[in-house]
Structures are given as structure tokens and as C-alpha cells.
PDB file of N, CA and C in Angstrom:
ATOM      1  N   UNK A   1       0.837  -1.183   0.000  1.00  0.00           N
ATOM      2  CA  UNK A   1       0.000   0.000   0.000  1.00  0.00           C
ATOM      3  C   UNK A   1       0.877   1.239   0.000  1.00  0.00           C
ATOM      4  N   UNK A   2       0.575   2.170  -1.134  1.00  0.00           N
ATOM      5  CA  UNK A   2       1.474   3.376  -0.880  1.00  0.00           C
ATOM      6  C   UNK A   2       0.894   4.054   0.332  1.00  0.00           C
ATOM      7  N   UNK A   3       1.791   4.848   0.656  1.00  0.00           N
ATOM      8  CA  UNK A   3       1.647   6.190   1.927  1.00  0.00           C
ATOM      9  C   UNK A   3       2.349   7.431   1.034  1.00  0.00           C
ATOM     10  N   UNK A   4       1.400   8.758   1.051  1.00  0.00           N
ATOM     11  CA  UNK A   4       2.295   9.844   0.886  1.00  0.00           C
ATOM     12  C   UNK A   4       1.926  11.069   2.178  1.00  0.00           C
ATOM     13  N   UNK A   5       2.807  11.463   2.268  1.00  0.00           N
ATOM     14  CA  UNK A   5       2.452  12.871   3.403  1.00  0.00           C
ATOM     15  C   UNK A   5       2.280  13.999   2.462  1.00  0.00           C
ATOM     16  N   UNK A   6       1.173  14.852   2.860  1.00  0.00           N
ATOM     17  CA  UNK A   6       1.318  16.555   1.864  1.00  0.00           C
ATOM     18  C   UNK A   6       0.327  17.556   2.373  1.00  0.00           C
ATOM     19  N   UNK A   7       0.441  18.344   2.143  1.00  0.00           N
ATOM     20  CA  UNK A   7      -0.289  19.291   2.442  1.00  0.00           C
ATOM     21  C   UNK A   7      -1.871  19.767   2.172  1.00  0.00           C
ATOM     22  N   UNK A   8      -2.790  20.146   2.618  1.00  0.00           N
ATOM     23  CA  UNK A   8      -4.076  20.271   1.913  1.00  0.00           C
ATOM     24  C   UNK A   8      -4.050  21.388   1.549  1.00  0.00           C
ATOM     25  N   UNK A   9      -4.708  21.716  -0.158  1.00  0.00           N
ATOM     26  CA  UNK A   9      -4.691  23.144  -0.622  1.00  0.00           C
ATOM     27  C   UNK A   9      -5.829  23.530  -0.582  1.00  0.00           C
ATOM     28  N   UNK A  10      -7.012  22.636  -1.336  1.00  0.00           N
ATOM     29  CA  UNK A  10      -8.290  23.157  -0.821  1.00  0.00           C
ATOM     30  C   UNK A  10      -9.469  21.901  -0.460  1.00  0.00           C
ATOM     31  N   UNK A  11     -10.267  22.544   0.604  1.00  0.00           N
ATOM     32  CA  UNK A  11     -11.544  21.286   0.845  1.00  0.00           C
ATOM     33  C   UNK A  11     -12.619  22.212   0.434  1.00  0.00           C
ATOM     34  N   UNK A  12     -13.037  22.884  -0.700  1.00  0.00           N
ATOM     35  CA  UNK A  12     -14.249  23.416  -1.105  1.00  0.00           C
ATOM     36  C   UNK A  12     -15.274  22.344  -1.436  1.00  0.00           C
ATOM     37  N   UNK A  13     -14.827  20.885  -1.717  1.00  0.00           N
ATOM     38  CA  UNK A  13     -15.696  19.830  -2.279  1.00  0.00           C
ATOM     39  C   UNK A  13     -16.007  18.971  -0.996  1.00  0.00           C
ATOM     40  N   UNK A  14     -17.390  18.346  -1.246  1.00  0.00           N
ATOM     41  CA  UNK A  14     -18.031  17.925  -0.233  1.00  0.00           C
ATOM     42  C   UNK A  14     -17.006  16.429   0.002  1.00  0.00           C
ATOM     43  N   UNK A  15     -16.776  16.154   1.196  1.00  0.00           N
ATOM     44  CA  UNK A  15     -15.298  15.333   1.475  1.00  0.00           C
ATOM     45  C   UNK A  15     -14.591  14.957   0.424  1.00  0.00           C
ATOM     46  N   UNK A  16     -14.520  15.855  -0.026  1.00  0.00           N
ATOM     47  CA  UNK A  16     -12.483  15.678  -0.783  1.00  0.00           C
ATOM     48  C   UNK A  16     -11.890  16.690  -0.552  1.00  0.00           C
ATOM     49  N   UNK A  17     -10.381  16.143  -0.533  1.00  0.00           N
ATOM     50  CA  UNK A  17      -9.658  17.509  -0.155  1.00  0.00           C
ATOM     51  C   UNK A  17      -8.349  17.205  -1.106  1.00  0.00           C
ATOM     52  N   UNK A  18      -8.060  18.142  -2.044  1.00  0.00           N
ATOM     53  CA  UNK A  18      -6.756  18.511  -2.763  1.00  0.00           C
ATOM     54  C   UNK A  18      -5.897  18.714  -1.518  1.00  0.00           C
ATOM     55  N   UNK A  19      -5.002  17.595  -2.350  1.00  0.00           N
ATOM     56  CA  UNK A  19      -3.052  17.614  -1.393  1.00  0.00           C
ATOM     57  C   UNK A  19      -2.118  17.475  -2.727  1.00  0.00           C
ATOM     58  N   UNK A  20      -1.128  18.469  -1.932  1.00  0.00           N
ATOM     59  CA  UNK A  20      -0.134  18.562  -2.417  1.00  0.00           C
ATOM     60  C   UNK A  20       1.203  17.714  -1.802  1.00  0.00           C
ATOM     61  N   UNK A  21       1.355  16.583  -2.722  1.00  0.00           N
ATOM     62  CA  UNK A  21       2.730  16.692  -2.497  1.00  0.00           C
ATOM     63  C   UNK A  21       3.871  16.987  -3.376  1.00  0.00           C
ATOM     64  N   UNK A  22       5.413  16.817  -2.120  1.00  0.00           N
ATOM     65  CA  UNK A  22       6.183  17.717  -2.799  1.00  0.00           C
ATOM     66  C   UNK A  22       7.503  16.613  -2.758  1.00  0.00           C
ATOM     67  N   UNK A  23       8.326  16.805  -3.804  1.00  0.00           N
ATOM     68  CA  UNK A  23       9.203  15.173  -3.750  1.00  0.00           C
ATOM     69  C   UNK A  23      10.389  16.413  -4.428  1.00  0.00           C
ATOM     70  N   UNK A  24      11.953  15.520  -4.410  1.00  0.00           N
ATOM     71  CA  UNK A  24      13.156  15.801  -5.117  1.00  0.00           C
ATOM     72  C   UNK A  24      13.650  14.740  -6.218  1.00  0.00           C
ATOM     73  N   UNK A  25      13.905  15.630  -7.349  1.00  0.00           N
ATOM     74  CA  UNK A  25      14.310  14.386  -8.210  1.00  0.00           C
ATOM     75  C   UNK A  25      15.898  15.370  -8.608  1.00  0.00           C
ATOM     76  N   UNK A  26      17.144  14.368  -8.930  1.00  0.00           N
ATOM     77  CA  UNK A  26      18.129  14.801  -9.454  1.00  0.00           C
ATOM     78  C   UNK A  26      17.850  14.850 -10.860  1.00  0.00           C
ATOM     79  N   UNK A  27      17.929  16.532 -11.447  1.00  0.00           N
ATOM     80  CA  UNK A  27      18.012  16.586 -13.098  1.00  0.00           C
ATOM     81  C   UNK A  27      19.035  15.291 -13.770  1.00  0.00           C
ATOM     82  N   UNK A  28      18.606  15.070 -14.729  1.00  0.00           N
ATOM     83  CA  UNK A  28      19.243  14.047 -15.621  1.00  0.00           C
ATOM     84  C   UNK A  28      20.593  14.602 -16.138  1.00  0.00           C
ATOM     85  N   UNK A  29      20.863  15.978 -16.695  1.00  0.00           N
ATOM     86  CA  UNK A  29      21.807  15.805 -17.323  1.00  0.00           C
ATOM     87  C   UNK A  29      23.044  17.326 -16.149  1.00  0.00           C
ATOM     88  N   UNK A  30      21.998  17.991 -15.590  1.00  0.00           N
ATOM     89  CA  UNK A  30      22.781  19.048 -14.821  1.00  0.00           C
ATOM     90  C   UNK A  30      22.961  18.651 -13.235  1.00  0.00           C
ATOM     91  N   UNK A  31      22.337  17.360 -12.887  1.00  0.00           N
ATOM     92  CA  UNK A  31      22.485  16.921 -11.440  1.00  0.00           C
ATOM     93  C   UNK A  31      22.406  17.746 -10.367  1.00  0.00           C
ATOM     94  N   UNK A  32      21.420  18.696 -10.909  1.00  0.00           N
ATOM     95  CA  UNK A  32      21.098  19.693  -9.735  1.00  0.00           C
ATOM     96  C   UNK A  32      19.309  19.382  -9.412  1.00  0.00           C
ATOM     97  N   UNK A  33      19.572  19.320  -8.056  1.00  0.00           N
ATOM     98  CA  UNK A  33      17.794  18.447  -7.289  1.00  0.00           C
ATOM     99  C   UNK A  33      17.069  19.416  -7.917  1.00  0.00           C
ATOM    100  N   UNK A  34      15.949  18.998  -8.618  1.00  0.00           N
ATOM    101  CA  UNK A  34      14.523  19.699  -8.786  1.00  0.00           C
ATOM    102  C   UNK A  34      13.459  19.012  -7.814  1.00  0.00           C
ATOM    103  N   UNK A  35      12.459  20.261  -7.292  1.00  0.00           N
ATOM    104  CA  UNK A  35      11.627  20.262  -6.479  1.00  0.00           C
ATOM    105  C   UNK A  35      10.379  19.766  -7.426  1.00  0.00           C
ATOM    106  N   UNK A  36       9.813  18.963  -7.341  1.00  0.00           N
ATOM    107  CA  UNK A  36       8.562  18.136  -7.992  1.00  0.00           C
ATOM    108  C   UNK A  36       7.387  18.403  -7.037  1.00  0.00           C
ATOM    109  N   UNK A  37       6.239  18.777  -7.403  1.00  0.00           N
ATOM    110  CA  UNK A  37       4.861  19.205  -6.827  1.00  0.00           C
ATOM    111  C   UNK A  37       3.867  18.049  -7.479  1.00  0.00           C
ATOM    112  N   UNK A  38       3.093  17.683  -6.833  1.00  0.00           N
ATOM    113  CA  UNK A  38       1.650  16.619  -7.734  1.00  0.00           C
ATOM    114  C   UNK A  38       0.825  16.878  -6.391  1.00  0.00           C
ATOM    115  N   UNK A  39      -0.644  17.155  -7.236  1.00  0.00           N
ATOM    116  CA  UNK A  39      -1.854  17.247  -6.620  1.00  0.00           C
ATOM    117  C   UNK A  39      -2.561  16.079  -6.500  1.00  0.00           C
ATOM    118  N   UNK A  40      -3.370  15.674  -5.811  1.00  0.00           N
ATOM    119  CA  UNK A  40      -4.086  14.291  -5.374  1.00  0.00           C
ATOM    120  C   UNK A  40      -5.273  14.902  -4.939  1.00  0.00           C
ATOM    121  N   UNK A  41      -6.375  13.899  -5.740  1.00  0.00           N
ATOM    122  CA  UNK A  41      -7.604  14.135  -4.955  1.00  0.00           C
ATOM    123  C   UNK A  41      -7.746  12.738  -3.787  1.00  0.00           C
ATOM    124  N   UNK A  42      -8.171  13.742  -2.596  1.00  0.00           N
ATOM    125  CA  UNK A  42      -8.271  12.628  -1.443  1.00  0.00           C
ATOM    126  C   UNK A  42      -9.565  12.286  -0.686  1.00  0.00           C
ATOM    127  N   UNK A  43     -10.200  11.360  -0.736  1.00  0.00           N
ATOM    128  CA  UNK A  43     -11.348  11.007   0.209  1.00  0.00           C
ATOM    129  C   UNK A  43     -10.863  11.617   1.365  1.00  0.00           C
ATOM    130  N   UNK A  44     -12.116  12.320   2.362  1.00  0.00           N
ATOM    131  CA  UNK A  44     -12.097  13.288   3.337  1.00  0.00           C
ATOM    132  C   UNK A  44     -13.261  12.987   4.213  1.00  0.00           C
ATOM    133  N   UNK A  45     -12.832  12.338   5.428  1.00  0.00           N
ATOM    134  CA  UNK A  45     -14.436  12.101   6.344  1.00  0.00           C
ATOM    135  C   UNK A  45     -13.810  12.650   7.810  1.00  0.00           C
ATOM    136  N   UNK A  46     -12.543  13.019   7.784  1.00  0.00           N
ATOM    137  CA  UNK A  46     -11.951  13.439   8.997  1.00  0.00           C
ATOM    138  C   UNK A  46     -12.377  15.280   9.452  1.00  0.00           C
ATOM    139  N   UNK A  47     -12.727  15.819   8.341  1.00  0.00           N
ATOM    140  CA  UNK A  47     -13.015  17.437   7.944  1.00  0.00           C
ATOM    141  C   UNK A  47     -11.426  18.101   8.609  1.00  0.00           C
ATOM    142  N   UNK A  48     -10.922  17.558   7.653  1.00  0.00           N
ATOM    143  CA  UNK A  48      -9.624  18.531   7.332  1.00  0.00           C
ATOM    144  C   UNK A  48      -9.977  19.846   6.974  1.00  0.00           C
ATOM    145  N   UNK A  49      -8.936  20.957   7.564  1.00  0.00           N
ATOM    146  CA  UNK A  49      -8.754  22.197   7.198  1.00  0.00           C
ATOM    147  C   UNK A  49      -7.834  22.379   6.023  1.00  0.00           C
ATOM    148  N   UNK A  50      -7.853  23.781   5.546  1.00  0.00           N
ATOM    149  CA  UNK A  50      -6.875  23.546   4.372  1.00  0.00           C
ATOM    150  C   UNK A  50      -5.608  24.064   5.382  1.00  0.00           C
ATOM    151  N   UNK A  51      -4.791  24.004   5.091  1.00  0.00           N
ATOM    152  CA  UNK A  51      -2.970  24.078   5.472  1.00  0.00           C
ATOM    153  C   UNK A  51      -2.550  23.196   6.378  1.00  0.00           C
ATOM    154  N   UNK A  52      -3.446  22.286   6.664  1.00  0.00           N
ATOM    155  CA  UNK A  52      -2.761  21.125   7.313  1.00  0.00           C
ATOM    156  C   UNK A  52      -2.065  20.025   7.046  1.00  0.00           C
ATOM    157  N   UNK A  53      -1.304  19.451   7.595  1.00  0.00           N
ATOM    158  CA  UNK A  53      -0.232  17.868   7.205  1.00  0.00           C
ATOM    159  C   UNK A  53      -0.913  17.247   7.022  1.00  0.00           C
ATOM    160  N   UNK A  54      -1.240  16.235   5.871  1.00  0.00           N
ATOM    161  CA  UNK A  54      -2.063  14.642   6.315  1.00  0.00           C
ATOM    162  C   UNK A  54      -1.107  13.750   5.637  1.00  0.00           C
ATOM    163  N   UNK A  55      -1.620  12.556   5.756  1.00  0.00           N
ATOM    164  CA  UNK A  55      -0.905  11.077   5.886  1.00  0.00           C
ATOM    165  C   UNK A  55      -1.833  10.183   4.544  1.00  0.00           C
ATOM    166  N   UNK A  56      -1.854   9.976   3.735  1.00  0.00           N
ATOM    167  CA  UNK A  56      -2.700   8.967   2.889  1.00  0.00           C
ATOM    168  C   UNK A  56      -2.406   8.438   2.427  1.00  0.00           C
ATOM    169  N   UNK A  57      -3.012   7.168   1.955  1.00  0.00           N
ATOM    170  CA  UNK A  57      -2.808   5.657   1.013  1.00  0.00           C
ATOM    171  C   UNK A  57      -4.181   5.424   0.213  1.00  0.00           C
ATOM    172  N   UNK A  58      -3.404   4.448  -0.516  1.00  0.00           N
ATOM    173  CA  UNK A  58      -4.257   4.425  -2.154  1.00  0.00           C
ATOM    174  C   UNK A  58      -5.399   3.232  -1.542  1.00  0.00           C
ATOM    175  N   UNK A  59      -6.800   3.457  -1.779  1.00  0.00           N
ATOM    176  CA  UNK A  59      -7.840   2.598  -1.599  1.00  0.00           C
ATOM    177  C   UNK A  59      -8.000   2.077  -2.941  1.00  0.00           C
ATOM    178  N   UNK A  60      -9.564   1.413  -2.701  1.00  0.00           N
ATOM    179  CA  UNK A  60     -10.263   1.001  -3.727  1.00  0.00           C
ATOM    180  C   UNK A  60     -10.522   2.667  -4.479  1.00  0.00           C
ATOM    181  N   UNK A  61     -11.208   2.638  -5.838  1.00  0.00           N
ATOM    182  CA  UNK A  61     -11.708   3.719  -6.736  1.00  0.00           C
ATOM    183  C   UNK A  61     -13.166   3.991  -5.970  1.00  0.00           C
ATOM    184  N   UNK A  62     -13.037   5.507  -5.121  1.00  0.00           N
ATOM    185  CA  UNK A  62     -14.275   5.988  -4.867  1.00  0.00           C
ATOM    186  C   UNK A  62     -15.110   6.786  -5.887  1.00  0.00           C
ATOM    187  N   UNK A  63     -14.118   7.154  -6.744  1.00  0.00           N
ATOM    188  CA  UNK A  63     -14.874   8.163  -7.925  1.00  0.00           C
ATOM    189  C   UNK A  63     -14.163   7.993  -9.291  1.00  0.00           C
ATOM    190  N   UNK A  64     -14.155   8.793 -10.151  1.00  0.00           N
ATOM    191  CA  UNK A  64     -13.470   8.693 -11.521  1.00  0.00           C
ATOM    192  C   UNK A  64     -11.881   9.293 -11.173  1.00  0.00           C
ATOM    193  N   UNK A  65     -11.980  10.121 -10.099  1.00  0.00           N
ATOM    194  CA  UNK A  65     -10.873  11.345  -9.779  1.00  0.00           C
ATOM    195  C   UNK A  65      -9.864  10.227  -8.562  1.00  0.00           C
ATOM    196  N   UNK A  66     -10.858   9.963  -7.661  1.00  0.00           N
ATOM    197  CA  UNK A  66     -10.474  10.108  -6.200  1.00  0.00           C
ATOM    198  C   UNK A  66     -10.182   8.144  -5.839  1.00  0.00           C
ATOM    199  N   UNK A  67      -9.071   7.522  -5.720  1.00  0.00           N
ATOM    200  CA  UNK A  67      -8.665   6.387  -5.205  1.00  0.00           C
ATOM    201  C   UNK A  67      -7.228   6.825  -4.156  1.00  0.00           C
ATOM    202  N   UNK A  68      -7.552   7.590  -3.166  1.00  0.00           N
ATOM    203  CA  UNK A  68      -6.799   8.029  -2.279  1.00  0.00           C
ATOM    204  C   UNK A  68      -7.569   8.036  -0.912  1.00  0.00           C
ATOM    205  N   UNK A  69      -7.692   7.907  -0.112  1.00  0.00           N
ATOM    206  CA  UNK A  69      -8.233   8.277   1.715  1.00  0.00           C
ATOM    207  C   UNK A  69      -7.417   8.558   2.856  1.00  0.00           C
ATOM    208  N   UNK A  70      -8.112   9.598   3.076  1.00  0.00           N
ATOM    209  CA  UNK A  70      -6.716  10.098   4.611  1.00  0.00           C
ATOM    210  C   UNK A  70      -6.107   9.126   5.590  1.00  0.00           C
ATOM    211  N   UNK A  71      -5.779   8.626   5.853  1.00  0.00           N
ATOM    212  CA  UNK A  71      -5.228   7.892   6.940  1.00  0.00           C
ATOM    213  C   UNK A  71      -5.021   8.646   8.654  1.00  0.00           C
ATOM    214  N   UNK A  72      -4.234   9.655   8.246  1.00  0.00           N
ATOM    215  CA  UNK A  72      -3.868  10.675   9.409  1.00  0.00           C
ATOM    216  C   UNK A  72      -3.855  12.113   9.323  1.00  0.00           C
ATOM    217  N   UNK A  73      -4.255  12.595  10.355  1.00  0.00           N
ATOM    218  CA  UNK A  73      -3.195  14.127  10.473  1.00  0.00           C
ATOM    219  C   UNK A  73      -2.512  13.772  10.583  1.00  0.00           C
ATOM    220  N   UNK A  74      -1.159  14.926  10.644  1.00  0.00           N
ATOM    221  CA  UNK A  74       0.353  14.680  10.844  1.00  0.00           C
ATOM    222  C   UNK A  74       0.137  15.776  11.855  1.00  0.00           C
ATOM    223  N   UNK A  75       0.562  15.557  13.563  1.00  0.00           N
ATOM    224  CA  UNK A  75       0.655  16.579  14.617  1.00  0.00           C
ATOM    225  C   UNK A  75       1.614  17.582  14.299  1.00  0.00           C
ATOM    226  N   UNK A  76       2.381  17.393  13.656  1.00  0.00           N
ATOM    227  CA  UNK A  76       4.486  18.176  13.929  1.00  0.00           C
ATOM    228  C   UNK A  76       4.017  19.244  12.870  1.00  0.00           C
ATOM    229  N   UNK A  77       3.606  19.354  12.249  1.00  0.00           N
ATOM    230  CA  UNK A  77       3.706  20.100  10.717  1.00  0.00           C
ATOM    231  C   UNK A  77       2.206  21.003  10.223  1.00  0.00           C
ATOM    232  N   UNK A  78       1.049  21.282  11.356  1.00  0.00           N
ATOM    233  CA  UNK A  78       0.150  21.405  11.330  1.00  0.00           C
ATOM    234  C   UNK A  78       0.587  23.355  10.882  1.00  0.00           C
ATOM    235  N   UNK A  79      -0.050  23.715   9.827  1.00  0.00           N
ATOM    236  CA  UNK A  79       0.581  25.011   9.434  1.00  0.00           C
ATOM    237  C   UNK A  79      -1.672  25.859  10.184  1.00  0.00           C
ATOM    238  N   UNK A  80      -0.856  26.977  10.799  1.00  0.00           N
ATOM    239  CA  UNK A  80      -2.072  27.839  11.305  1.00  0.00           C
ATOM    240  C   UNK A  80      -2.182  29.202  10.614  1.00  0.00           C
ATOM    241  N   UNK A  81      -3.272  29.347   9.585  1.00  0.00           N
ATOM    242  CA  UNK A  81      -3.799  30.881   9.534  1.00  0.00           C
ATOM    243  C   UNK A  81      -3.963  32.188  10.502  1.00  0.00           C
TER     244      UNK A  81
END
């Protein structure tokens, strides 16, 4: 089962919440780290805020979009408005 940690950008949709995560890859030919971003739609029954840490893994297909579900907050990394 994958796990990714990321950030929530928005919960305007009735439980889903857009996360961001954020990964490093070494360029191929200049070997200097690039910062990589990917959005995920995530099943949401916990009512996450947006700027918070969460924790998720890949389920069954809840929608056409969404085969992701929260697993956790993350306590350490909780960002406050």
C-alpha cells in the first residue's frame, strides 16, 4: 500500500480535499535536485482544514478522480492561519 504525506490546498468539495505533495528528483543531465509538486484528490471524512499535514494511502476507486483516503493528520507540521 502506498503512503504519501502533503499538504491540503483546498476542501471546497463535499469530502475531498486537494493535497499537495512535494518530492526531489536529481536533473538528468545538470544533477542539480529539482523540487517536484503533484496534486491528489483525497477522500475526506476526517473534515480537514486547508494548510494542514495529512498522511494517505491508495484505496479502492471511490470516484473517476479520487482512489486516495486520509489515513492521518500529521501533529508536527500542522501550518495555522
Amino acid at each position: 500500500m502506498k503512503k504519501f504525506k502533503g499538504k491540503a490546498l483546498s476542501t471546497k468539495m463535499d469530502k475531498t480535499v486537494v493535497v499537495e505533495v512535494e518530492h526531489y528528483r536529481v536533473h538528468p543531465i545538470y544533477g542539480k535536485r529539482v523540487k517536484i509538486k503533484k496534486k491528489y484528490y483525497v477522500h475526506d471524512e476526517m473534515g480537514v482544514k486547508e494548510g494542514e499535514r495529512v498522511i494517505f494511502g491508495e484505496t479502492k476507486p471511490i470516484s473517476k478522480t479520487k482512489y486516495w483516503k486520509i489515513i492521518e493528520r500529521s501533529k508536527d507540521d500542522s501550518v495555522k492561519k
